[in-house]
Structure formats: structure tokens, C-alpha cells
N, C-alpha and C. Protein backbone atom coordinates (compact mmCIF):
# COMPACT_ATOMS: atom_id res chain seq x y z
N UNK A 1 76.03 67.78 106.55
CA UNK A 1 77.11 68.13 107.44
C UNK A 1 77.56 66.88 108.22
N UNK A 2 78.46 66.88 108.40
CA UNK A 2 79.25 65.71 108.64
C UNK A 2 78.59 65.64 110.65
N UNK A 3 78.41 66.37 110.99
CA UNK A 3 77.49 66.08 112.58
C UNK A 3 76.28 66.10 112.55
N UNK A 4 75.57 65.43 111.07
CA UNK A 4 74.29 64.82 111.04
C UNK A 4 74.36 63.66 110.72
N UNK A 5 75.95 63.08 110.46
CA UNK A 5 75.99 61.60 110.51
C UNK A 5 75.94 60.89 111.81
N UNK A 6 74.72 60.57 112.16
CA UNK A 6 74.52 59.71 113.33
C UNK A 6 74.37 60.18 114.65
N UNK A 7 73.97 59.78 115.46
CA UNK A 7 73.61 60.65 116.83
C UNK A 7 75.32 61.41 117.43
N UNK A 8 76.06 60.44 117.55
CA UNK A 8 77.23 61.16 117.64
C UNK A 8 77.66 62.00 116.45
N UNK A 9 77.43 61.82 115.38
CA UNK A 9 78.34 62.51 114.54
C UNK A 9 79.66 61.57 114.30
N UNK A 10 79.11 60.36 114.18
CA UNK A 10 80.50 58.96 114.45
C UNK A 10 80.16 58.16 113.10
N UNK A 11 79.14 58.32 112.23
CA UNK A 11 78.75 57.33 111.86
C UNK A 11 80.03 57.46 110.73
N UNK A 12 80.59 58.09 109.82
CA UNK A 12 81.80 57.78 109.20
C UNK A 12 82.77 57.00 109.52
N UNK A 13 83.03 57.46 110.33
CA UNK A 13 84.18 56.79 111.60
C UNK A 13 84.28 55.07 111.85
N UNK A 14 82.69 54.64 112.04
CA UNK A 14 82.12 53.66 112.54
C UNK A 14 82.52 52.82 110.83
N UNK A 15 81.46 53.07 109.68
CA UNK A 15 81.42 52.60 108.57
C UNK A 15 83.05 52.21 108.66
N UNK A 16 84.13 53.44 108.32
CA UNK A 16 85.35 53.06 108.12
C UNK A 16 85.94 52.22 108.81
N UNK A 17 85.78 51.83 109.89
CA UNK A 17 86.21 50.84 111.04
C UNK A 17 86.05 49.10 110.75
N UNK A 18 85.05 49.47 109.55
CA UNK A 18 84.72 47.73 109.48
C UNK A 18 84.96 47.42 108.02
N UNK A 19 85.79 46.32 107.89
CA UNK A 19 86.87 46.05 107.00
C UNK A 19 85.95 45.34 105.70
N UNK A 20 86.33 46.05 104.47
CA UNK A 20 85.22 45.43 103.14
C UNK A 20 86.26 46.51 102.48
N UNK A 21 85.56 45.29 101.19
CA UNK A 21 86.29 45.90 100.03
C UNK A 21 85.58 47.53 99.41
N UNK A 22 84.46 48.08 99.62
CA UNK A 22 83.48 49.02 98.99
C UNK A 22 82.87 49.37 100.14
N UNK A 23 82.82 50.70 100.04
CA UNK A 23 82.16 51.31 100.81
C UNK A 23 81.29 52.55 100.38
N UNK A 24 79.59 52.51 100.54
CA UNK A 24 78.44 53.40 100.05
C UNK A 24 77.89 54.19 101.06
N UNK A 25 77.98 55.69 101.09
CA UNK A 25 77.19 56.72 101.67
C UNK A 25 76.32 57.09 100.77
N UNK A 26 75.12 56.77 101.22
CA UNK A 26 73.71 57.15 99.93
C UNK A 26 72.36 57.60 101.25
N UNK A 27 72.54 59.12 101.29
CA UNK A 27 71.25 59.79 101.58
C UNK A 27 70.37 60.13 100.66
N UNK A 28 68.88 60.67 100.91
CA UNK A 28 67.86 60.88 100.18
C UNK A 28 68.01 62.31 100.21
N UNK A 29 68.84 63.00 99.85
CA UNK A 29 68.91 64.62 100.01
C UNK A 29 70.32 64.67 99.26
N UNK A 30 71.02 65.82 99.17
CA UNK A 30 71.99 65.99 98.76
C UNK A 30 73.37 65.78 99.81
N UNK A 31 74.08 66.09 99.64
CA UNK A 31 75.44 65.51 100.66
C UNK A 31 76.48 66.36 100.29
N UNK A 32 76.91 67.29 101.47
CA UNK A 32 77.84 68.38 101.52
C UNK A 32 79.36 68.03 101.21
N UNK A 33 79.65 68.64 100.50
CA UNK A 33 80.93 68.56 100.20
C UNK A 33 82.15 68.48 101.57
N UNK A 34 81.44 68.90 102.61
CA UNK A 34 82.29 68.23 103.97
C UNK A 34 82.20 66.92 103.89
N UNK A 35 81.21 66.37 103.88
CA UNK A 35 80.99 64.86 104.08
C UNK A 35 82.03 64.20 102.82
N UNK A 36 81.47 64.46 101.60
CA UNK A 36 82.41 64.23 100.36
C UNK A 36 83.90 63.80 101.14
N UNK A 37 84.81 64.91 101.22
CA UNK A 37 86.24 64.93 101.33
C UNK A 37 86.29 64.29 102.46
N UNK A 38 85.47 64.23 103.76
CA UNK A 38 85.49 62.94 104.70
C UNK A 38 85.79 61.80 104.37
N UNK A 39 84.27 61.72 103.35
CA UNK A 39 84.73 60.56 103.01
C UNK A 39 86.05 59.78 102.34
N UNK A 40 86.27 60.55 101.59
CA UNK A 40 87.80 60.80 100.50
C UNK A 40 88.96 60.73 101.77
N UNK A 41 88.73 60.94 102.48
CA UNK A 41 89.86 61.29 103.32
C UNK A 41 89.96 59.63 104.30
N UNK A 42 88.99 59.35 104.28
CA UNK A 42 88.81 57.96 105.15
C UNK A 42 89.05 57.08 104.44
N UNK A 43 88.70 56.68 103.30
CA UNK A 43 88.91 56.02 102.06
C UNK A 43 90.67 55.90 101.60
N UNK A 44 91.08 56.82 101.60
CA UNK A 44 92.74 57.50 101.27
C UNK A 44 93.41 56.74 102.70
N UNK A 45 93.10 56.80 104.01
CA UNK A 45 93.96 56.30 105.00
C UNK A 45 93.29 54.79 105.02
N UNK A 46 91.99 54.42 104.96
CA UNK A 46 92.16 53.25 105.18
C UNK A 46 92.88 52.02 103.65
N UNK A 47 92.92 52.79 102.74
CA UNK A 47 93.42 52.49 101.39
C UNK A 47 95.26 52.26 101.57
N UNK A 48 95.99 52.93 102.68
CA UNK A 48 96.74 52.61 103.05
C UNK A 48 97.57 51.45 103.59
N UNK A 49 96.35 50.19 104.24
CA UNK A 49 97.07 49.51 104.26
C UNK A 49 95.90 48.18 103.66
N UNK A 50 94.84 48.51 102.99
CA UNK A 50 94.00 47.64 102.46
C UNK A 50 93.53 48.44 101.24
N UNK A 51 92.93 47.67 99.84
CA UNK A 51 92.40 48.42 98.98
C UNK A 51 91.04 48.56 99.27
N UNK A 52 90.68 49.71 98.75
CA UNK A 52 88.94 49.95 98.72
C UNK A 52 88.75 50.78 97.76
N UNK A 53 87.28 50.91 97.95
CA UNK A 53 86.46 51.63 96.67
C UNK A 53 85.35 52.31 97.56
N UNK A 54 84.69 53.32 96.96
CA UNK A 54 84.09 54.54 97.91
C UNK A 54 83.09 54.65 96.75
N UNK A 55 81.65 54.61 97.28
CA UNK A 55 80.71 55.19 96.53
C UNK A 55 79.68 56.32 96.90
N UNK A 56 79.34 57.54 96.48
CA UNK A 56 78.44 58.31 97.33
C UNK A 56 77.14 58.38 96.28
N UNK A 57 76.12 58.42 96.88
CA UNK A 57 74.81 58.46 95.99
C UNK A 57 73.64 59.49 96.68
N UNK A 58 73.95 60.62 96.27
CA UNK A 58 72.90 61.15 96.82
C UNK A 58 71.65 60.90 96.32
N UNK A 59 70.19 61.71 96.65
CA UNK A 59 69.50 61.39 96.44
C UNK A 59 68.34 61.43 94.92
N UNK A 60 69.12 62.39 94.51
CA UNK A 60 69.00 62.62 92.66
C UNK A 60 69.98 60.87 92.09
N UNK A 61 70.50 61.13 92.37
CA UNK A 61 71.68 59.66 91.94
C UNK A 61 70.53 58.40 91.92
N UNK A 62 70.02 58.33 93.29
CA UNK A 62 69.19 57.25 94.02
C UNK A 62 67.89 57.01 92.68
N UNK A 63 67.42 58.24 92.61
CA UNK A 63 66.57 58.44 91.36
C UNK A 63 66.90 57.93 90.33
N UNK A 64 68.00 58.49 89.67
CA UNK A 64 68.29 57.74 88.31
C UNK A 64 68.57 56.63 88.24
N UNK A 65 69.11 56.25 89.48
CA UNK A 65 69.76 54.46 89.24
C UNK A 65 68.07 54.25 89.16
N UNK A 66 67.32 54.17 90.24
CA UNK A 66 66.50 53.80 90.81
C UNK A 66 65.22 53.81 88.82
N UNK A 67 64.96 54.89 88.56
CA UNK A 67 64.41 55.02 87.18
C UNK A 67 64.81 53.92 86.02
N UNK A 68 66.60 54.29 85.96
CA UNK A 68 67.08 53.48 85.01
C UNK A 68 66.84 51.60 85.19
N UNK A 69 66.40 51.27 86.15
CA UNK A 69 66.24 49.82 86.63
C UNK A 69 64.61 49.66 86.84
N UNK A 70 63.75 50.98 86.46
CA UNK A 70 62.48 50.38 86.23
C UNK A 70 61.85 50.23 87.40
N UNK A 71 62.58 50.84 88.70
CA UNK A 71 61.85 50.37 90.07
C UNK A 71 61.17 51.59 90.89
N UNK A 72 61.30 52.84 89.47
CA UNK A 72 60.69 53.93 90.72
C UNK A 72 59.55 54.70 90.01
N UNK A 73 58.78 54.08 91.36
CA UNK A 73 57.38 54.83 90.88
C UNK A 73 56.99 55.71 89.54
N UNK A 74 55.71 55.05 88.89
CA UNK A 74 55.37 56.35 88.03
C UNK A 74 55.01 57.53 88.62
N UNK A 75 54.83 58.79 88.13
CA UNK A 75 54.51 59.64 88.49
C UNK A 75 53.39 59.94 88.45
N UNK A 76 52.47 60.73 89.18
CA UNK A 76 51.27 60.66 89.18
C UNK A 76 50.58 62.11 88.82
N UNK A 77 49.99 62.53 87.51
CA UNK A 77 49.64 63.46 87.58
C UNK A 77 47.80 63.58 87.90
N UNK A 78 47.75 64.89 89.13
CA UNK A 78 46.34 65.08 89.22
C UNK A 78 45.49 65.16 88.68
N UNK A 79 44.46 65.00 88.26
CA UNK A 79 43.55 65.06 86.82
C UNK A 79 43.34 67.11 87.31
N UNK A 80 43.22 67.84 85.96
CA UNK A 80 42.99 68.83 85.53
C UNK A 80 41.77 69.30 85.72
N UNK A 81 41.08 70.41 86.51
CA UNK A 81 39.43 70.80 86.60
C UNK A 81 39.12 71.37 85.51
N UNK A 82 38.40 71.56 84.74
CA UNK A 82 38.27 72.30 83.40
C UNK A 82 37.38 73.50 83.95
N UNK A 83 37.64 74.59 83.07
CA UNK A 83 37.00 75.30 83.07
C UNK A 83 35.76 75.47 82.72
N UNK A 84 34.61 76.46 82.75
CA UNK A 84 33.36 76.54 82.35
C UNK A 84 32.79 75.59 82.36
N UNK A 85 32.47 74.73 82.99
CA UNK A 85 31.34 73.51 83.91
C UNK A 85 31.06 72.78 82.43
N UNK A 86 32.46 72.36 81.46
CA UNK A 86 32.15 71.34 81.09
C UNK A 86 32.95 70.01 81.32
């Protein structure tokens, strides 16, 4: 939800305010489709009088990049108790 960005609820606002060519919202959770069209919407006016580019990465995203580049943890499976005390 777009008033869990940042103690105010500013942090969009803030990001958009400072002038670059690309701009990335990447939480470790998923990201509401409010935030989405925020973003889209900030992107669209500040694209108005500068170009930009908008990236969102939630946290499945974060994973695959993160997998596909070899940098995320193996997984760890618990060893198995066997049954009947062998």
C-alpha cells in the first residue's frame, strides 16, 4: 500500500523528485497494484518534461534475477528421521 512507503507515506514522491534516467521500486514481498499505477503515474508526469524508465521488482522477481546470476543461496534440505530405529 502506497502508506507503507516510508514513515510519511512520501517515499514515491521523494524517489520521483530526484532527477535520473531509471528509476527501481524492489520490495521483498509483493507490491500492490496501488503502488504499481503510482508508480506509472509518476513516471508518465515526470516523463513529461525528461525521459525515464521505471522498474518494479518484487520479491519473487528479486529471486529469479537473484537465482539466474548464481547469487542465491542453495537451499537447504533437513536431513529425513527414518523410521524403525534404522
Amino acid at each position: 500500500m502506497p502508506r507503507d512507503l516510508g514513515k510519511n507515506g512520501d517515499q514515491l514522491y521523494r524517489l520521483f523528485n530526484i532527477p535520473t534516467d531509471i528509476y527501481i521500486v524492489q520490495h521483498c514481498h509483493t507490491i500492490s497494484p496501488a503502488v504499481r499505477k503510482t508508480v506509472e503515474a509518476f513516471a508518465l508526469q515526470r516523463s513529461l518534461t525528461v525521459a525515464c524508465r521505471y522498474v518494479i521488482m518484487d520479491g519473487y522477481e528479486t529471486a529469479r534475477l537473484l537465482r539466474a546470476a548464481g547469487t542465491w543461496p542453495a537451499s537447504r534440505v533437513a536431513p529425513q528421521k527414518v523410521k524403525g530405529g534404522r
